[in-house]
N, C-alpha and C. Protein backbone atom coordinates (compact mmCIF):
# COMPACT_ATOMS: atom_id res chain seq x y z
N UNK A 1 15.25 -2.88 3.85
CA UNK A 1 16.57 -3.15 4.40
C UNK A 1 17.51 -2.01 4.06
N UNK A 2 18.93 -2.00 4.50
CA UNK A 2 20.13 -1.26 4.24
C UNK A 2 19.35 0.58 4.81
N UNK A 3 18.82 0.99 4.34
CA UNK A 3 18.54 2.75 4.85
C UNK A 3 16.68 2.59 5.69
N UNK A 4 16.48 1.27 5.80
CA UNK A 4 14.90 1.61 6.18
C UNK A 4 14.73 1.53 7.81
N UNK A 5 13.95 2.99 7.76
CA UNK A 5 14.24 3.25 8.93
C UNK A 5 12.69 3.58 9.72
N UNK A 6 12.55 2.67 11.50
CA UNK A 6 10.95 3.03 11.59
C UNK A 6 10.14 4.15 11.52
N UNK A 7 10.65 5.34 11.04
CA UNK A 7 9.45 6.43 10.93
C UNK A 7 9.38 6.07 9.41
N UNK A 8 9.93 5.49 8.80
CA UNK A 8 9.12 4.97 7.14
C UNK A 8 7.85 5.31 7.23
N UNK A 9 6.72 5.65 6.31
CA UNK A 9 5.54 5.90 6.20
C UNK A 9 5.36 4.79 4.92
N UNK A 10 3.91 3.84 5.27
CA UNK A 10 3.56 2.66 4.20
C UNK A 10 2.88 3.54 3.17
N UNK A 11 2.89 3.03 1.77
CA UNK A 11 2.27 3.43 0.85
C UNK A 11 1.61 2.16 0.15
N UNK A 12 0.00 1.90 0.45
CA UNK A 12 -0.92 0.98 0.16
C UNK A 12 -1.03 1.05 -1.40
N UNK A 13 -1.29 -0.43 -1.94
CA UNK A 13 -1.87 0.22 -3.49
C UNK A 13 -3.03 -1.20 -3.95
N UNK A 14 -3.95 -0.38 -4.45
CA UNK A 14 -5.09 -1.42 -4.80
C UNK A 14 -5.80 -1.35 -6.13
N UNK A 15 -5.74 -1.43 -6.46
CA UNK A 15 -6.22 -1.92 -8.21
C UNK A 15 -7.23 -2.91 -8.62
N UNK A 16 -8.10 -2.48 -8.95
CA UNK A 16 -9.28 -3.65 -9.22
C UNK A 16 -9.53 -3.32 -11.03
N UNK A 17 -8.98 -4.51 -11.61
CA UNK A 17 -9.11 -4.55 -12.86
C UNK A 17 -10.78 -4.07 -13.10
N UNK A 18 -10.95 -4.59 -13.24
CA UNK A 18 -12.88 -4.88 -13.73
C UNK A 18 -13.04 -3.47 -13.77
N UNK A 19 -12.87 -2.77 -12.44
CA UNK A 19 -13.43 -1.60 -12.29
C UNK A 19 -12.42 -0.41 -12.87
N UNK A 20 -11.30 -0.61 -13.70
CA UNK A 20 -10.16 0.27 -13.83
C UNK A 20 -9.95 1.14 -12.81
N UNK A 21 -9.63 1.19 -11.69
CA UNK A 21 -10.11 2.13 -10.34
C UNK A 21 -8.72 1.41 -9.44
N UNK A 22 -8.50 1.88 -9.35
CA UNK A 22 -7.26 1.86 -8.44
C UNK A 22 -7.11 3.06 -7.06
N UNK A 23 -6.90 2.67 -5.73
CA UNK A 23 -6.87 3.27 -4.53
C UNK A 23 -5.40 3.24 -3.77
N UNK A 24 -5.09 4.24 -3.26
CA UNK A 24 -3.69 4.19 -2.50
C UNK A 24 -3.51 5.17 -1.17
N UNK A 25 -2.46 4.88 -0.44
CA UNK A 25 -1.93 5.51 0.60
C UNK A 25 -1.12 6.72 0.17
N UNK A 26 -0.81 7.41 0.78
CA UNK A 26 0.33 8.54 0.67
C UNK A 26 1.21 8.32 1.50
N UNK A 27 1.49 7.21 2.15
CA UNK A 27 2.15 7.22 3.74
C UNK A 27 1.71 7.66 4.43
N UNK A 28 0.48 7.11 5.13
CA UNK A 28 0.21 7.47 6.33
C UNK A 28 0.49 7.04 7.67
N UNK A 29 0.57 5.20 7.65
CA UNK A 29 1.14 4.66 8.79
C UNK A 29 2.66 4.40 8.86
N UNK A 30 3.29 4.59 9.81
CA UNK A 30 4.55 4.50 10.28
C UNK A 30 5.07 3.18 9.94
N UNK A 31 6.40 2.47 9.27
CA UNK A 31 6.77 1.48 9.54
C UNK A 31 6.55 0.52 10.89
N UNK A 32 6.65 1.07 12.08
CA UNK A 32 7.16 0.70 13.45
C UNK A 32 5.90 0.00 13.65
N UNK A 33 4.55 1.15 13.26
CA UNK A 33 3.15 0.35 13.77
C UNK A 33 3.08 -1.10 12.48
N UNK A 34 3.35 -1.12 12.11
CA UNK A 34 3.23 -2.86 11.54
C UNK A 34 1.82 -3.10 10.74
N UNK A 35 0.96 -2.11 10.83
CA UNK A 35 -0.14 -2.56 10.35
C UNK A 35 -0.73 -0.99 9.60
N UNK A 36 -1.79 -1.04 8.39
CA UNK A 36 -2.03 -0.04 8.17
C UNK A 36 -3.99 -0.95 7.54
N UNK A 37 -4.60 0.35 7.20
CA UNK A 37 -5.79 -0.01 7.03
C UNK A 37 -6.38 0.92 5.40
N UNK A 38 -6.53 0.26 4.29
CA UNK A 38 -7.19 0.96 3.51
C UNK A 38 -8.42 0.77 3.37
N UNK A 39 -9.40 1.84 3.02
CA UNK A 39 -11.04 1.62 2.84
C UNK A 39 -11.27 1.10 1.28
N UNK A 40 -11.71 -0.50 1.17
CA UNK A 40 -11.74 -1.35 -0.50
C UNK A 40 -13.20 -1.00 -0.72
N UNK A 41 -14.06 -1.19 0.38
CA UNK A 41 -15.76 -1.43 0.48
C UNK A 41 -15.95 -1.39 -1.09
N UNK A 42 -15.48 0.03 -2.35
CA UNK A 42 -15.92 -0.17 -3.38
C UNK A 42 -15.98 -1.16 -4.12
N UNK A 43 -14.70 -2.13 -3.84
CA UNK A 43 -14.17 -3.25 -4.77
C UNK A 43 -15.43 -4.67 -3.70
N UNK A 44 -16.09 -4.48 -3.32
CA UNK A 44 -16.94 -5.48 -2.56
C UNK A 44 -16.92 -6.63 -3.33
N UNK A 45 -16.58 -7.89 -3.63
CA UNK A 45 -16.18 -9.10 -4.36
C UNK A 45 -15.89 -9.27 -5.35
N UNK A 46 -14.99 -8.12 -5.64
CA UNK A 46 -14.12 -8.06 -7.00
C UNK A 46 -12.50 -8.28 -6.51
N UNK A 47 -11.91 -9.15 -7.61
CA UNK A 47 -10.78 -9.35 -7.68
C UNK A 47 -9.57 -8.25 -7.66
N UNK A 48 -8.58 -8.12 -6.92
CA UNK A 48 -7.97 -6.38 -6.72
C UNK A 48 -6.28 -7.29 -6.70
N UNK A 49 -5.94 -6.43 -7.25
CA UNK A 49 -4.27 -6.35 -7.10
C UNK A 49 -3.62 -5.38 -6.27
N UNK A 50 -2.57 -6.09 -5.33
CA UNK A 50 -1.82 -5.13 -4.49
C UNK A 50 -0.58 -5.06 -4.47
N UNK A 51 -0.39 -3.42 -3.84
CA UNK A 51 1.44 -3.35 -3.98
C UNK A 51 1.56 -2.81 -2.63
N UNK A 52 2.64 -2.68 -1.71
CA UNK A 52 3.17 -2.16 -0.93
C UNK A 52 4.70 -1.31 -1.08
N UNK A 53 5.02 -0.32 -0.58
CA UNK A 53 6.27 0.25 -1.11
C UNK A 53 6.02 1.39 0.37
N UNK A 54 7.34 2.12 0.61
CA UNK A 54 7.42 2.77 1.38
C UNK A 54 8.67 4.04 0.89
N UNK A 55 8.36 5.25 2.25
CA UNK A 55 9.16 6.59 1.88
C UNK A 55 9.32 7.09 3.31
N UNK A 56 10.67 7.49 2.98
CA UNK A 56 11.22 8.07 4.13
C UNK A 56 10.36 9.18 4.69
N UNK A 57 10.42 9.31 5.83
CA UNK A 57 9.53 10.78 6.88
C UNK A 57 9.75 11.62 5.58
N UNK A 58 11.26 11.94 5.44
CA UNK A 58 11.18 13.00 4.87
C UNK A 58 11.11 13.36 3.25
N UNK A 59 10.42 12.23 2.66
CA UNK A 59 9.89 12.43 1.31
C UNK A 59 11.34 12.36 0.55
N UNK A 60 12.14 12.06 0.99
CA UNK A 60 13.60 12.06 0.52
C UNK A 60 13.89 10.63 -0.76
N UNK A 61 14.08 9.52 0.24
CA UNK A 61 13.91 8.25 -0.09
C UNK A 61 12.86 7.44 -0.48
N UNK A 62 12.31 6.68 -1.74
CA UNK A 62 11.36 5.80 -1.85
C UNK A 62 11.94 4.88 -1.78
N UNK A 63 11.24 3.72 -2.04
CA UNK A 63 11.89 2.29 -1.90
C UNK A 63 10.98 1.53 -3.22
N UNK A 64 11.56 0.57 -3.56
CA UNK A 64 10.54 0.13 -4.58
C UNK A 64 9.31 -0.78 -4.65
N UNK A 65 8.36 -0.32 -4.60
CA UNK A 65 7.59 -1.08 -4.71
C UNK A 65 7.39 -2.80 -4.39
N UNK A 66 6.84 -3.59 -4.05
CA UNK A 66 6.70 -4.86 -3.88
C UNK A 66 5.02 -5.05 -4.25
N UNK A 67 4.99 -6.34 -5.21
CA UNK A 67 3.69 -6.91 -5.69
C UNK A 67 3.38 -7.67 -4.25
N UNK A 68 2.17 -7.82 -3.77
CA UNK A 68 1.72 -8.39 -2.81
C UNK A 68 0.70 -9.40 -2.94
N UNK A 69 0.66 -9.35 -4.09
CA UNK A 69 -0.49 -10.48 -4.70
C UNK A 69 -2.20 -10.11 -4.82
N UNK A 70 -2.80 -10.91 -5.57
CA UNK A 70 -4.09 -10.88 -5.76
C UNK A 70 -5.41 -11.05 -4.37
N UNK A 71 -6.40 -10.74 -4.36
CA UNK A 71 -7.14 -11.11 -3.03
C UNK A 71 -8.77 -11.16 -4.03
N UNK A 72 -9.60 -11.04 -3.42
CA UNK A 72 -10.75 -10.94 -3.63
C UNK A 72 -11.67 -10.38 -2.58
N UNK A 73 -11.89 -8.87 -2.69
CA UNK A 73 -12.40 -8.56 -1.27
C UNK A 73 -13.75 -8.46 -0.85
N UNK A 74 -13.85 -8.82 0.19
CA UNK A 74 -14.69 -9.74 1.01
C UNK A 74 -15.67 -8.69 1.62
């Protein structure tokens, strides 16, 4: 909200305790497209923690982080 604007770029974050191994985005997908895709395959039915957070096009602005909750991937 307040400065977020759709060329935002998402920044994915995945964390799988067990494995101390954690995976992330740099911003690659655009706010506007609504959807983004990270590769887990390593974490294959291990329990993973996620965050989402985003940054302006121009590397200017971050935003803070948001916990997205636990999953178990499938």
């Amino acid at each position: 909200t307040g400065i977020a604007k759709p060329t935002d770029k998402a920044i994915l974050v995945v964390f799988c305790p067990d494995l101390n191994l954690g995976i992330y985005t740099t911003g690659s997908a655009g706010r506007s497209l609504l959807t983004e895709t990270l590769a887990v395959a390593n974490f294959t039915g291990k329990l993973v923690e996620t965050w989402i957070g985003f940054i302006s096009a121009d590397g200017r602005n971050v935003a803070t982080s948001l916990y997205t909750g636990q999953l178990t991937v499938s």
